[in-house]
Protein backbone atom coordinates (compact mmCIF):
# COMPACT_ATOMS: atom_id res chain seq x y z
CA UNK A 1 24.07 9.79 -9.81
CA UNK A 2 22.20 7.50 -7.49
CA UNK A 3 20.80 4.15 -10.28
CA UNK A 4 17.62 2.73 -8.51
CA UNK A 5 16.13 -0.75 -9.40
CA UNK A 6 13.76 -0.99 -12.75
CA UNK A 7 10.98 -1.59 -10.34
CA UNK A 8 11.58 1.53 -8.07
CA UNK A 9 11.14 4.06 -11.21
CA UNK A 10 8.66 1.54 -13.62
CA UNK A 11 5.26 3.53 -15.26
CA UNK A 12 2.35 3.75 -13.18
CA UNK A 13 -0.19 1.17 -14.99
CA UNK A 14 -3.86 1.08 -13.78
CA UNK A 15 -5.84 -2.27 -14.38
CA UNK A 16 -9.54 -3.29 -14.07
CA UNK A 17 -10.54 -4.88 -10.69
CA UNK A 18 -9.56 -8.30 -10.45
CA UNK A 19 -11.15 -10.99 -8.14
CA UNK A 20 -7.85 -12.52 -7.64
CA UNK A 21 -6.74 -9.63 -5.18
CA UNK A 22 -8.19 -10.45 -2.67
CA UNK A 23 -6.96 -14.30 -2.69
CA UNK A 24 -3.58 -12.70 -3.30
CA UNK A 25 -3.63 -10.18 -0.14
CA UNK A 26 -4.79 -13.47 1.86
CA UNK A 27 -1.74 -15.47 0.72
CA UNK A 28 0.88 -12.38 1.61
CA UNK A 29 -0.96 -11.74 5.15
CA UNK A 30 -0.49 -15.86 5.69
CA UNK A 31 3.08 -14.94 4.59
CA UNK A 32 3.64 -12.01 6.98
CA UNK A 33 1.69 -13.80 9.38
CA UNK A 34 4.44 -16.50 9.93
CA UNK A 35 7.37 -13.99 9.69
CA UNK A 36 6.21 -11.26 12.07
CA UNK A 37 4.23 -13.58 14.56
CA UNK A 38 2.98 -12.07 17.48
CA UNK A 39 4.38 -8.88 16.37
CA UNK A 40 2.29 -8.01 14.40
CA UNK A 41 -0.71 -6.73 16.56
CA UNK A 42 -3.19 -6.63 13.22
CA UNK A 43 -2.74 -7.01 9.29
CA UNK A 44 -4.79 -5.49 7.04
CA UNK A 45 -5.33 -5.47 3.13
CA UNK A 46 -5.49 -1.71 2.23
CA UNK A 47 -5.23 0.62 -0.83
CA UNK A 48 -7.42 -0.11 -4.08
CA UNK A 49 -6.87 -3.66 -4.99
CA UNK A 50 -8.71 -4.15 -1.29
CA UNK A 51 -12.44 -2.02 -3.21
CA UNK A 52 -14.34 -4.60 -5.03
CA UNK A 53 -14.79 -3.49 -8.62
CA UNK A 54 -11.68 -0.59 -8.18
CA UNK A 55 -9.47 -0.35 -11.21
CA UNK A 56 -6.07 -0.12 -9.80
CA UNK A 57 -2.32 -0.20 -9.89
CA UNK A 58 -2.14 -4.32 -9.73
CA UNK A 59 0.09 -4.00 -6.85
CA UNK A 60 -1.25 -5.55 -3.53
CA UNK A 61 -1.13 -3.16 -0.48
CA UNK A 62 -0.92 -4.88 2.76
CA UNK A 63 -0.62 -2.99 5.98
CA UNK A 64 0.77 -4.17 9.89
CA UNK A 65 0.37 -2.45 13.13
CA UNK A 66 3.17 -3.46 15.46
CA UNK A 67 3.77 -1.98 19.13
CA UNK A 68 6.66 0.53 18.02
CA UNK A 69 9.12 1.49 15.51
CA UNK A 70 11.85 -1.23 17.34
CA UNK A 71 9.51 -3.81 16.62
CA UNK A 72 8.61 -3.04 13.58
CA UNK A 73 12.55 -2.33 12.38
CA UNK A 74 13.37 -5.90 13.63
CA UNK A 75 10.87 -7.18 11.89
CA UNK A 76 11.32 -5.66 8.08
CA UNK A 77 14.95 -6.84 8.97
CA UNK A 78 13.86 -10.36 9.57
CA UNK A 79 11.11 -10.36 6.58
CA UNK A 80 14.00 -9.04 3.91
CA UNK A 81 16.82 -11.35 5.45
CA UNK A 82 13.87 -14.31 5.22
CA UNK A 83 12.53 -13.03 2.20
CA UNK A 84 14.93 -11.74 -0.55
CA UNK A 85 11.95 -10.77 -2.46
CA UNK A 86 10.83 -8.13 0.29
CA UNK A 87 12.52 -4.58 -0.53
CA UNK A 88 12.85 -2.03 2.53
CA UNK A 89 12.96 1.61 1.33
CA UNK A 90 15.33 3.73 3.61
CA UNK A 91 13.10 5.95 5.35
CA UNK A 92 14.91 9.30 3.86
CA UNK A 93 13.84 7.88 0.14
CA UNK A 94 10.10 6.71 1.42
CA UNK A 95 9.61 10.97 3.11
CA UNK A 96 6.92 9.02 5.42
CA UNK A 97 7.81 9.26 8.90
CA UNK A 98 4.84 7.82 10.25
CA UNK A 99 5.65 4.43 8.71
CA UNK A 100 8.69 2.09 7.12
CA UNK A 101 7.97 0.98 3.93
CA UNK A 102 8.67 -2.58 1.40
CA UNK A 103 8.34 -3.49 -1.81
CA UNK A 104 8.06 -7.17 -2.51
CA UNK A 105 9.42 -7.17 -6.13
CA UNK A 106 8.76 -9.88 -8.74
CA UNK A 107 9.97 -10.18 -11.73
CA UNK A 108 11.57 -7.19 -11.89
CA UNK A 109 8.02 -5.52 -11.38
CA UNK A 110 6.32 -4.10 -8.10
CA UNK A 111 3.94 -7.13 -6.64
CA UNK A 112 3.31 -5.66 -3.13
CA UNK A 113 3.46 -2.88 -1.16
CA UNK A 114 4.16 -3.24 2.80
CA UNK A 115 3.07 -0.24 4.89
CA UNK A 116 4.53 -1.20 8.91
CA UNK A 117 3.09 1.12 11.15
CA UNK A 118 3.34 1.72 15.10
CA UNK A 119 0.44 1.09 17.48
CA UNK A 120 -1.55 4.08 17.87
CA UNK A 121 -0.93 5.97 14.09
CA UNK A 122 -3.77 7.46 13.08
CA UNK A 123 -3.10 6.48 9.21
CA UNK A 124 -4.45 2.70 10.52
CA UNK A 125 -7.76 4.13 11.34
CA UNK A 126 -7.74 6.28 8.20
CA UNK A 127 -6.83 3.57 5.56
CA UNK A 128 -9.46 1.66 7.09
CA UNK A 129 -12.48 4.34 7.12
CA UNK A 130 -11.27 5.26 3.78
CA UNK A 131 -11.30 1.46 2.39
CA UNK A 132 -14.73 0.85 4.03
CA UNK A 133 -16.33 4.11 2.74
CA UNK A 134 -15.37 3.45 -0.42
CA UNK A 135 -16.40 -0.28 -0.40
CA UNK A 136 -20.01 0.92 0.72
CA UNK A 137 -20.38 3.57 -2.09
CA UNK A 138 -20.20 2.75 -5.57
CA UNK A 139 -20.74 6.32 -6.58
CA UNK A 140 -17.15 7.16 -4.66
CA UNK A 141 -15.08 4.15 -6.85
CA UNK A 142 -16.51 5.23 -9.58
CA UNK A 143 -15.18 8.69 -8.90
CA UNK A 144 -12.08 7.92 -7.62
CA UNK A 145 -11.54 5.23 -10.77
CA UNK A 146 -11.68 8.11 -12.89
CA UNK A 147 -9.74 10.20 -10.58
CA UNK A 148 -6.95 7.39 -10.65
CA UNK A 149 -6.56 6.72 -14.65
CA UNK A 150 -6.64 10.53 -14.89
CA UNK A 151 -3.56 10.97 -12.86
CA UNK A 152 -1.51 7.73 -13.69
CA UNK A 153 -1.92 9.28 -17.66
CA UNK A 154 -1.03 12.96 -16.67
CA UNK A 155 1.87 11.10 -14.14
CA UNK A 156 2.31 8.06 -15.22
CA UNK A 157 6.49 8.15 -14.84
CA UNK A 158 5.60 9.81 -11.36
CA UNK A 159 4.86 8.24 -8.72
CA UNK A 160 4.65 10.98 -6.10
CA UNK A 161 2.78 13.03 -8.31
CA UNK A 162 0.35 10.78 -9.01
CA UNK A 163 -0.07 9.71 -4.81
CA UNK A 164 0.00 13.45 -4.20
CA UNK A 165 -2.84 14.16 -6.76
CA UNK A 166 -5.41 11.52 -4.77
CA UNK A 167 -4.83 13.38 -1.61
CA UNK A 168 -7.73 16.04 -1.52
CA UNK A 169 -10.09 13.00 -2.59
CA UNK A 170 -8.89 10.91 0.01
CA UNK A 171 -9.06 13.49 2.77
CA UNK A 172 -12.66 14.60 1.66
CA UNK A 173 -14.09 11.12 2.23
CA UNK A 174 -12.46 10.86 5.49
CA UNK A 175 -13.98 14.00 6.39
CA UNK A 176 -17.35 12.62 5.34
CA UNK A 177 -16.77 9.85 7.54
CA UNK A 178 -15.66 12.05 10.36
């Protein structure tokens, strides 16, 4: 029986919008900015904490484009080995081929998420239209607030669940923006 970290199976827990997210995505990018160097081709802050007035899981998601999947497997070595805070999740655990994934971990609790994806990905483009879609329409937070507290009560031990239960919403604003 495999025994994973308390912060790798810990209750989904959704908070009102904080203005400190923001500050806090800056100081990780500064972070990842001196690890990665000129690797990393562009950093973004992504995922709900990045939609002014979102509730969200408090957990800051930060995504890098880097030039391919050697670059960016050097790198989340370098960032962990730099970084014991920084969490790599094996690729057959994270089921996202299109990406390698981290966990920055305080406290025992989730702090950051760390999406590294390859140049030309089409999930860059699409975090993006989806964050600025969202960040020009109340209407859609609103909705996908009460989208998000729905599914972190109905999954709140299940993380998959609850990522796979956003999907339709996420793919019909992309195809508004489309």
């Amino acid at each position: 029986m495999t025994t994973f970290p308390k912060w790798a199976t810990e209750e989904i827990v959704i908070a009102p919008y904080s203005e400190q997210w923001p500050w806090v995505a800056n100081e990780i990018i500064s972070e990842l900015s001196q690890v990665f160097g000129s690797d990393a081709l562009a950093i973004e802050h992504i995922g709900s904490t990045s939609i002014p007035e979102l509730a969200a899981k408090p957990i800051i998601d930060v995504m890098v484009k880097m030039k391919d999947f050697d670059t960016i497997d050097r790198s989340a070595l370098r960032l962990s080995q730099s970084h014991s805070s920084w969490n790599l999740v094996p690729a057959e655990l994270d089921e996202r081929p299109w990406r390698r994934f981290m966990v920055k971990v305080v406290g025992d609790h989730r702090f950051a998420h760390l999406h590294l994806v390859p140049e030309g990905q089409p999930r860059w483009d699409e975090h993006l239209k989806f964050r600025e879609t969202l960040r020009a329409d109340p209407l859609l937070i609103a909705q996908y607030a009460a989208l998000k507290e729905k599914l972190a009560e109905i999954h709140q031990s299940d993380r998959e669940a609850y990522t796979d239960g956003k999907a339709e919403f996420i793919q019909s604003v992309l195809r508004m923006v489309n």
